[in-house]
N, C-alpha and C. Protein backbone atom coordinates (compact mmCIF):
# COMPACT_ATOMS: atom_id res chain seq x y z
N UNK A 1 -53.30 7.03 -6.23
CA UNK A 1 -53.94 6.10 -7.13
C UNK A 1 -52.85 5.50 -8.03
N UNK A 2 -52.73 4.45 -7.96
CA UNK A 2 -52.18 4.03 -8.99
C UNK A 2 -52.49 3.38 -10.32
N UNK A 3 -51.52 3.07 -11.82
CA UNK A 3 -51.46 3.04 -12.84
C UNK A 3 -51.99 1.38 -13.04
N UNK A 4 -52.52 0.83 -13.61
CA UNK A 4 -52.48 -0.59 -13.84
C UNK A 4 -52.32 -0.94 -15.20
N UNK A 5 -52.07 -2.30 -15.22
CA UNK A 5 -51.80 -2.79 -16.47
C UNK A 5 -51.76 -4.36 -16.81
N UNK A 6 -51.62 -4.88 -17.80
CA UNK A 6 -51.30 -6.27 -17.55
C UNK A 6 -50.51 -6.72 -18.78
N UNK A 7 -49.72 -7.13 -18.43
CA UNK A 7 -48.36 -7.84 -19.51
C UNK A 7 -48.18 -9.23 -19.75
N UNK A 8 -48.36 -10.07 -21.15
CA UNK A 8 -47.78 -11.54 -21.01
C UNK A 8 -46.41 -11.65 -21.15
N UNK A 9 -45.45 -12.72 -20.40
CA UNK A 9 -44.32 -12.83 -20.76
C UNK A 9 -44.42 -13.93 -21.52
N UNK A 10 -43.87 -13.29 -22.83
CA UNK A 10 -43.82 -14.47 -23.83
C UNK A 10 -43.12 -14.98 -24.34
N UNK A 11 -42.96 -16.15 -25.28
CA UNK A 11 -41.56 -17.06 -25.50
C UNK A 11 -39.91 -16.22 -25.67
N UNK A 12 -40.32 -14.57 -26.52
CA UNK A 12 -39.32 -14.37 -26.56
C UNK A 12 -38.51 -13.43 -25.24
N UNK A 13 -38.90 -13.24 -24.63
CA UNK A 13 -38.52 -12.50 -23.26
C UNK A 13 -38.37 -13.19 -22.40
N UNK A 14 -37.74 -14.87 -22.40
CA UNK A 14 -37.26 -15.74 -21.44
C UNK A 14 -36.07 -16.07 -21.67
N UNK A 15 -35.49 -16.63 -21.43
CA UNK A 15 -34.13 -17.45 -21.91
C UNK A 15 -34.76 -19.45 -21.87
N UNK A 16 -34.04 -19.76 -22.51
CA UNK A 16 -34.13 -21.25 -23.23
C UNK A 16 -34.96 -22.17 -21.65
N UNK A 17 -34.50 -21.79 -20.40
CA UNK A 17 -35.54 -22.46 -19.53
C UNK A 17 -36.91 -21.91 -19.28
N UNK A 18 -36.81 -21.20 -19.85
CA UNK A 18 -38.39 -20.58 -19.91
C UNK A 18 -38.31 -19.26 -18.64
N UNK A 19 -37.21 -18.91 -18.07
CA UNK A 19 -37.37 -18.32 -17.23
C UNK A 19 -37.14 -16.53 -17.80
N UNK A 20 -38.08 -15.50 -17.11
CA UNK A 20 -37.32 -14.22 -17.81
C UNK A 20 -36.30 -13.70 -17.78
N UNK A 21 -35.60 -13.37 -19.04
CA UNK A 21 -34.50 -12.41 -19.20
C UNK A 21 -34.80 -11.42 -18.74
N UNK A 22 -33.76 -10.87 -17.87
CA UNK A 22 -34.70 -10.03 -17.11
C UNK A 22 -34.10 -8.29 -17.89
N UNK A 23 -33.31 -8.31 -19.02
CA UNK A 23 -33.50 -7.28 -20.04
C UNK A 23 -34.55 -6.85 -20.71
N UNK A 24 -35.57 -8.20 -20.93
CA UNK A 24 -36.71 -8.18 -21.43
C UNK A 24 -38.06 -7.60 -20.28
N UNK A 25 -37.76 -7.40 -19.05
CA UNK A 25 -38.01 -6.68 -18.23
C UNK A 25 -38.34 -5.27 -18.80
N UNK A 26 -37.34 -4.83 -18.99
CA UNK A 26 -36.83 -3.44 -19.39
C UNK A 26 -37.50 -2.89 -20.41
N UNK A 27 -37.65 -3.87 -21.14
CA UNK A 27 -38.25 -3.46 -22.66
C UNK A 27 -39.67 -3.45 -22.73
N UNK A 28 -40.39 -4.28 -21.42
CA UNK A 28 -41.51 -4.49 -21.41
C UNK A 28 -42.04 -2.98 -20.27
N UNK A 29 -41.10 -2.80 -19.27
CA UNK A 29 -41.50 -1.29 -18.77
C UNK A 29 -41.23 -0.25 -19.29
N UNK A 30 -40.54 0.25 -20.10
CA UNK A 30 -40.88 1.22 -21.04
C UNK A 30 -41.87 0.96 -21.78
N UNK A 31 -42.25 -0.01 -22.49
CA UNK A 31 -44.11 0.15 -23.18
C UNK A 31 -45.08 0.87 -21.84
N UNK A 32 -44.80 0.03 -20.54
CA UNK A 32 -45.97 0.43 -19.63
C UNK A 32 -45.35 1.89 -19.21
N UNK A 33 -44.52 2.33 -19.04
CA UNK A 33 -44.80 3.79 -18.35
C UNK A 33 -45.38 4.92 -19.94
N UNK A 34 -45.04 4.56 -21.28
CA UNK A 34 -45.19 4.91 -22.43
C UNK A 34 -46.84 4.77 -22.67
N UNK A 35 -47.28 4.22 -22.06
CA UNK A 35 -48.90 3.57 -22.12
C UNK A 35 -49.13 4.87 -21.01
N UNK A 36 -48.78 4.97 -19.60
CA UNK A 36 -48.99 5.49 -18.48
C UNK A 36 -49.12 6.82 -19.37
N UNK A 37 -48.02 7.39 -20.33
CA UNK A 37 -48.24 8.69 -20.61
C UNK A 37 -49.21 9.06 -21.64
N UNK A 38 -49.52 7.95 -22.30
CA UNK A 38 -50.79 8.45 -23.15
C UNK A 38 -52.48 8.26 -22.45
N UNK A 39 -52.41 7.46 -21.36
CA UNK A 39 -53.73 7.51 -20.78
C UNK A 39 -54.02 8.57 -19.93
N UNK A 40 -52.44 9.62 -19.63
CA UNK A 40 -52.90 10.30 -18.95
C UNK A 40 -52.71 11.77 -20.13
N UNK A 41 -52.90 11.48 -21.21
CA UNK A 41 -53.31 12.69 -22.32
C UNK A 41 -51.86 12.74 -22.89
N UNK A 42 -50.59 12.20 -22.83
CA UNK A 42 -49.45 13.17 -23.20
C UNK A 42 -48.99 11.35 -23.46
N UNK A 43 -49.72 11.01 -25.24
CA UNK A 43 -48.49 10.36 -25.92
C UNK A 43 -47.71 10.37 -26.73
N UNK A 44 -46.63 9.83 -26.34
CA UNK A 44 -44.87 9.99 -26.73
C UNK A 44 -44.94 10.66 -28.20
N UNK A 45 -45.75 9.85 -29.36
CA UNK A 45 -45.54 10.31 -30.39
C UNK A 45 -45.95 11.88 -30.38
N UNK A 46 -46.49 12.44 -29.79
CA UNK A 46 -47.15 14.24 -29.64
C UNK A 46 -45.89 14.78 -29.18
N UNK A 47 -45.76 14.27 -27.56
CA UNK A 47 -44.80 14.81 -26.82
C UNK A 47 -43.43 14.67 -27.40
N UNK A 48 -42.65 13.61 -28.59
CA UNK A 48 -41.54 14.01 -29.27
C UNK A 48 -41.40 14.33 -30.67
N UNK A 49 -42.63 14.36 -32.03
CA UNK A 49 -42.84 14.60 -32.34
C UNK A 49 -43.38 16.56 -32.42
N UNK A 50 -44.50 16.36 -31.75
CA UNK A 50 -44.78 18.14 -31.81
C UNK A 50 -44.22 18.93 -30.93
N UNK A 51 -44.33 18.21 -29.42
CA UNK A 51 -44.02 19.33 -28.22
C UNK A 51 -42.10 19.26 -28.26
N UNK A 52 -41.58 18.37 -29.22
CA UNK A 52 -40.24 17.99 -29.04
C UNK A 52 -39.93 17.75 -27.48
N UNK A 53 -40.09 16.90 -26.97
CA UNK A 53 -40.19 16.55 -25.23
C UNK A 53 -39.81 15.61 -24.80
N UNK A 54 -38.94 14.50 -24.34
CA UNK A 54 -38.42 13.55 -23.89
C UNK A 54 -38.53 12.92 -22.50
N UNK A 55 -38.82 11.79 -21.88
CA UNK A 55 -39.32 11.85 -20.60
C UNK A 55 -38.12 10.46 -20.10
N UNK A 56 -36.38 10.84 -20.19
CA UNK A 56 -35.85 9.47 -20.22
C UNK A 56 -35.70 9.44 -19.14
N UNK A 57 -34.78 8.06 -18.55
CA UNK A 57 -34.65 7.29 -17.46
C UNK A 57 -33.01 8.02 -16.95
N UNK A 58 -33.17 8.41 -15.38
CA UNK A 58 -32.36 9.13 -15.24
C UNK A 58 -31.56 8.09 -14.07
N UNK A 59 -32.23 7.36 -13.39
CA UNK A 59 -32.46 6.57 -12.52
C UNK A 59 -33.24 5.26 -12.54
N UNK A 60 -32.35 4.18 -12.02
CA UNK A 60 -33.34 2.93 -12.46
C UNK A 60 -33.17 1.94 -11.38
N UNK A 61 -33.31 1.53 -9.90
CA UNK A 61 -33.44 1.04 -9.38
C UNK A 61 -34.15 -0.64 -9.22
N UNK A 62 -34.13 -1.68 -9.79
CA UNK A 62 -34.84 -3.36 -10.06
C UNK A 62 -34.50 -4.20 -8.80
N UNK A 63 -35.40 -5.04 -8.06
CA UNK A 63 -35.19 -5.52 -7.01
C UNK A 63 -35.85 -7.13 -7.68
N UNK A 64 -35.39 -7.80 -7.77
CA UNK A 64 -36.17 -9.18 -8.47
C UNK A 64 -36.08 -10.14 -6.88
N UNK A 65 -37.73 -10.37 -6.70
CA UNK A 65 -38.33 -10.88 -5.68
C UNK A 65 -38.40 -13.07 -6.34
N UNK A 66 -39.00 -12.73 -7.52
CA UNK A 66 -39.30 -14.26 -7.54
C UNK A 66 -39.61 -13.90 -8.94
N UNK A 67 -38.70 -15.22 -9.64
CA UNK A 67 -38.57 -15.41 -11.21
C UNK A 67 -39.75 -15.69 -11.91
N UNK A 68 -39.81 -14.72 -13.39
CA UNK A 68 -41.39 -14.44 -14.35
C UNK A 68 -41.03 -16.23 -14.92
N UNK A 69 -41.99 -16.87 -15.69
CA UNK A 69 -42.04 -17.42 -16.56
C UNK A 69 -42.73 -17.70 -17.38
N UNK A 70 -42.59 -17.80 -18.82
CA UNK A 70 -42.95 -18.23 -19.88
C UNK A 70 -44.33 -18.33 -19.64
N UNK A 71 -45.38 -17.28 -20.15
CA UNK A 71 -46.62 -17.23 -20.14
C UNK A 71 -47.14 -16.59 -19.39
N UNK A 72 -46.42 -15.94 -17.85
CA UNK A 72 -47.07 -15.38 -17.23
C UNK A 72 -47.47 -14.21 -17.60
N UNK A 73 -48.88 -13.99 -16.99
CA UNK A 73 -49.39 -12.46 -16.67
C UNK A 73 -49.09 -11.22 -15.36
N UNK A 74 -48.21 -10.84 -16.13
CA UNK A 74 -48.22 -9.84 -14.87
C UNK A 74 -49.00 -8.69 -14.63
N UNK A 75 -49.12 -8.37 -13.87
CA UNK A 75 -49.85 -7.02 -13.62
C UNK A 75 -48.93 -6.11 -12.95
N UNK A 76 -48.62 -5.05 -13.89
CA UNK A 76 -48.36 -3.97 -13.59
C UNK A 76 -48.69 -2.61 -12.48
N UNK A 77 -48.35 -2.41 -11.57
CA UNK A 77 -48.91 -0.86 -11.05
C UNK A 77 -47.61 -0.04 -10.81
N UNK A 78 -48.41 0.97 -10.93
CA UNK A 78 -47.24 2.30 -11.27
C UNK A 78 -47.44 3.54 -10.66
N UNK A 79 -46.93 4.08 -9.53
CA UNK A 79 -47.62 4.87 -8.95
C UNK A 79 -46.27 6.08 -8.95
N UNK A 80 -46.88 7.69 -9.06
CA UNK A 80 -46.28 8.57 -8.90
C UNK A 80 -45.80 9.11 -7.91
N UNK A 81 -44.38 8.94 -7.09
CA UNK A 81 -44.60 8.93 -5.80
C UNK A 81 -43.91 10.65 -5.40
N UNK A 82 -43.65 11.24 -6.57
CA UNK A 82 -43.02 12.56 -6.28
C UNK A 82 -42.92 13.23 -7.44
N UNK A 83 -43.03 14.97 -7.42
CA UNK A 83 -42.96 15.49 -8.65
C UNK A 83 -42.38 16.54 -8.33
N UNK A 84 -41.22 16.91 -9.35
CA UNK A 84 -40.18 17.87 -8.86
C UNK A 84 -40.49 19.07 -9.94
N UNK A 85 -39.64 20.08 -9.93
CA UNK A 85 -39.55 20.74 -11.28
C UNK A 85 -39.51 20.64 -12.35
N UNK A 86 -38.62 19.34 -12.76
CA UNK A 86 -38.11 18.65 -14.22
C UNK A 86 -38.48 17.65 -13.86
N UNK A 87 -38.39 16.76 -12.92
CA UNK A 87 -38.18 15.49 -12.80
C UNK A 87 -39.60 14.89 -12.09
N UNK A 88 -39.89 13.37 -12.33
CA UNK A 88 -40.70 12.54 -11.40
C UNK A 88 -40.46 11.29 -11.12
N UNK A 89 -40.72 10.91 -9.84
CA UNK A 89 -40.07 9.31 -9.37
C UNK A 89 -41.44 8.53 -9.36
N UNK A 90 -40.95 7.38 -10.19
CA UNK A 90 -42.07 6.29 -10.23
C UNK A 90 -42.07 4.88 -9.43
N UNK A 91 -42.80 4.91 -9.02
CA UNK A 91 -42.73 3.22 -8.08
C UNK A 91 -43.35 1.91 -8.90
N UNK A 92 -42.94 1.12 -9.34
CA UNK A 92 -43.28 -0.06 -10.12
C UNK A 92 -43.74 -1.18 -9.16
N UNK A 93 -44.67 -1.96 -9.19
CA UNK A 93 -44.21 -3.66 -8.46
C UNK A 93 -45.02 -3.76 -9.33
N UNK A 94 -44.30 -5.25 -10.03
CA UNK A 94 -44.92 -6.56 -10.73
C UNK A 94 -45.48 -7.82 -10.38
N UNK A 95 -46.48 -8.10 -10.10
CA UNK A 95 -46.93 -9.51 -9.74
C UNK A 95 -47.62 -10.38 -11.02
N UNK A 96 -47.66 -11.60 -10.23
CA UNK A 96 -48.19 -12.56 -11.22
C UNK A 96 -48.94 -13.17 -10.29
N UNK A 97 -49.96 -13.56 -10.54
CA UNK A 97 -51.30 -13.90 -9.44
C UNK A 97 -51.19 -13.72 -7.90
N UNK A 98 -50.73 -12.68 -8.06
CA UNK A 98 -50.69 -11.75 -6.53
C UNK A 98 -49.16 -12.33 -5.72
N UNK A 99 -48.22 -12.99 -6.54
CA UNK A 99 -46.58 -13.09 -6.66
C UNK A 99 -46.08 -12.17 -6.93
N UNK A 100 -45.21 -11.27 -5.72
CA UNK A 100 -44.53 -10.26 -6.54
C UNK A 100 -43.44 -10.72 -6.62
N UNK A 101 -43.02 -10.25 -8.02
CA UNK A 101 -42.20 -10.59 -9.54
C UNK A 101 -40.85 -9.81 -8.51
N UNK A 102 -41.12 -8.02 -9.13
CA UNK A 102 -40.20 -7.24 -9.19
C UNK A 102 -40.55 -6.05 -9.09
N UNK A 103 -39.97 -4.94 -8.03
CA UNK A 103 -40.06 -4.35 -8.02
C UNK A 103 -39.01 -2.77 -8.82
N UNK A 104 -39.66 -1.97 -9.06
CA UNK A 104 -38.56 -0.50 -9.61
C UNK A 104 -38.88 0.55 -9.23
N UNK A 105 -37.87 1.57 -8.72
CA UNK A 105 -37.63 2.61 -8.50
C UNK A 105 -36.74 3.56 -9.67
N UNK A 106 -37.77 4.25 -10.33
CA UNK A 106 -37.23 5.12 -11.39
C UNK A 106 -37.84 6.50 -11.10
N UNK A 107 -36.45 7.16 -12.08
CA UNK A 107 -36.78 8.65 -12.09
C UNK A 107 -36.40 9.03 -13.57
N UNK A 108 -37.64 10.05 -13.83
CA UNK A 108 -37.87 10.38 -15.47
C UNK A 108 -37.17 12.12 -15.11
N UNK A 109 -36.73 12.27 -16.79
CA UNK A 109 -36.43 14.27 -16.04
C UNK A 109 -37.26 14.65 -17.72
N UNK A 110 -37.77 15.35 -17.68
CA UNK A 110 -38.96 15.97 -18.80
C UNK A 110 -37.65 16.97 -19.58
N UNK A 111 -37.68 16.81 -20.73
CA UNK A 111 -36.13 17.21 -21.51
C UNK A 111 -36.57 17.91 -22.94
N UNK A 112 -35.86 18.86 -23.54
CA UNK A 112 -36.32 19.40 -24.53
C UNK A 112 -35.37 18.38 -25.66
N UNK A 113 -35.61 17.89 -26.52
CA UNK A 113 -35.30 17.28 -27.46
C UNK A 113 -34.11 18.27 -28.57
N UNK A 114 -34.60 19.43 -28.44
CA UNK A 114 -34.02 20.56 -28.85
C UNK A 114 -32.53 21.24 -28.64
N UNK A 115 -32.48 21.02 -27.10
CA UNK A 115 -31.83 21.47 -26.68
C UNK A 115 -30.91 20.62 -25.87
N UNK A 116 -31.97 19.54 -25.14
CA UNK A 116 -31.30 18.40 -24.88
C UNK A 116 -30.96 18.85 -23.27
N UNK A 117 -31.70 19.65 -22.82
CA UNK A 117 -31.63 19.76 -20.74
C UNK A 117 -32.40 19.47 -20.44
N UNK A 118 -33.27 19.30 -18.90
CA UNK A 118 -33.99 19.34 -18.77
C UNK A 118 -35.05 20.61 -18.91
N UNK A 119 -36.19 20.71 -18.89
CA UNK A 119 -36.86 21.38 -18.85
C UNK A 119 -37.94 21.39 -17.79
N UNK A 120 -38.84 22.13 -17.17
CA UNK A 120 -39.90 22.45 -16.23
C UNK A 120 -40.99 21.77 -16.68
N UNK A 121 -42.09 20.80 -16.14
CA UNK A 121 -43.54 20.23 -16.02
C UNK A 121 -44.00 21.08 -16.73
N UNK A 122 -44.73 21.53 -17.69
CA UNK A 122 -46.14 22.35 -18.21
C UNK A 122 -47.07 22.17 -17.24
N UNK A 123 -47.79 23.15 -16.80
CA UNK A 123 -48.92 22.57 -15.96
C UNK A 123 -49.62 21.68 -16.16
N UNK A 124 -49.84 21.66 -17.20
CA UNK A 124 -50.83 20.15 -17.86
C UNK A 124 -50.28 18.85 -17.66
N UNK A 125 -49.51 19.03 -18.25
CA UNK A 125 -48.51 17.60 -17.58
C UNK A 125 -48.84 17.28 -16.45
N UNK A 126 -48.19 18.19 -15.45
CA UNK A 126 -48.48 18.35 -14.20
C UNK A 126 -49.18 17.44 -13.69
N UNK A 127 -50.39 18.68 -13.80
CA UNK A 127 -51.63 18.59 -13.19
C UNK A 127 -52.26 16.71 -13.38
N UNK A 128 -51.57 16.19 -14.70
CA UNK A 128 -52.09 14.91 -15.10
C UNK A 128 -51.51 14.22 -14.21
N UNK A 129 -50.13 14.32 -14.42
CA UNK A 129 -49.21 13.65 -13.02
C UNK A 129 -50.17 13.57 -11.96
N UNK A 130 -50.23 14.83 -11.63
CA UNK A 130 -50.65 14.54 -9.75
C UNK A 130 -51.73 13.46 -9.62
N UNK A 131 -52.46 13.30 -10.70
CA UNK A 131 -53.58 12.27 -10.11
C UNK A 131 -53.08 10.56 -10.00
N UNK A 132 -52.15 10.79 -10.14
CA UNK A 132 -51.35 9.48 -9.51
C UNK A 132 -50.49 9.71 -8.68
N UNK A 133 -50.19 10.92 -8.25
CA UNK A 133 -49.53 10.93 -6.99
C UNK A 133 -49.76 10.15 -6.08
N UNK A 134 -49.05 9.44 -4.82
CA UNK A 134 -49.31 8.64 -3.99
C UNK A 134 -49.75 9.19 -2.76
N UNK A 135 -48.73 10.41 -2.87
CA UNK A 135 -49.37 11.37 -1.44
C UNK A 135 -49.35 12.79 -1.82
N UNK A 136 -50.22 13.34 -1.46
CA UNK A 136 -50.02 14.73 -1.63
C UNK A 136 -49.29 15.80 -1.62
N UNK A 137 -48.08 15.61 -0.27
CA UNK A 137 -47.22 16.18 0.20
C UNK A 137 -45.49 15.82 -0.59
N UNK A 138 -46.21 15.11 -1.84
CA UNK A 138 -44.95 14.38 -2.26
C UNK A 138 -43.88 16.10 -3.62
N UNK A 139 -44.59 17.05 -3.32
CA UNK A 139 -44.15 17.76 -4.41
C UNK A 139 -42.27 18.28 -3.86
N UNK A 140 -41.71 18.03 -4.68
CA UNK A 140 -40.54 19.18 -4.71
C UNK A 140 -40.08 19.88 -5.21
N UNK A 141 -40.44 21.24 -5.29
CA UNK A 141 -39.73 21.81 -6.64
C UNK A 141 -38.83 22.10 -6.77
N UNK A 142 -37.59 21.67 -5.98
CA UNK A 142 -35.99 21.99 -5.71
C UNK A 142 -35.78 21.32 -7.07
N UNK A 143 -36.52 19.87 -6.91
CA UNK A 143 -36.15 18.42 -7.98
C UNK A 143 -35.89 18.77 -9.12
């Protein structure tokens, strides 16, 4: 199952032809995977605030198919395509009226703020994860 969402690109996340900066990319997928973690019970302010917990970008893979502009809506999906010990790989594609934008391949590693390594899934986490898993067979716990 995957994550959905929908994003405007707006005046300031283009450059002067109206087309997207595509840094402003960046800034706009961290809100959506940051959204992804509070709909699925675990947001950021809890998880670095109380649980002291960090979920950064370890890996960042961007494939730009066909240029955003100025006003568009994209729609977001975000699907969990693997879950390791510490770590999980996320699959991104962006479209704009069924145009895909851009696609990403990222990997998050779940980190103690504390200590600053990674650290192991809580089951809860987990368990939230998996319901966006893409396939079932996607677990590794080597990861």
């Amino acid at each position: 199952m995957a994550y959905q969402t929908t994003r405007r690109l707006n005046f300031g996340d283009c450059d002067p032809s109206g087309i997207a900066y595509f840094p402003s990319y960046l800034n706009i997928l961290v809100g959506v995977f940051e959204e992804f973690f509070e709909v699925i019970g675990f947001p950021w302010s809890t998880l670095v605030d109380v649980s002291k917990l960090g979920v950064p970008t370890v890996t960042l893979n961007l494939t730009f198919k066909h240029p955003g502009r100025h006003g568009d809506l994209m729609d977001f999906s975000l699907k969990v395509r693997r879950i390791g010990k510490t770590s999980v790989d996320l699959w991104h594609e962006v479209r704009c009226g069924g145009t895909l934008l851009w696609t990403a391949e990222q990997r998050l590693v779940l980190t103690s703020l504390e200590t600053h390594t990674a650290t192991p899934w809580p089951n809860d986490m987990r368990a939230a994860l998996e319901t966006y898993l893409e396939t079932h067979d996607a677990h590794d716990p080597a990861a």
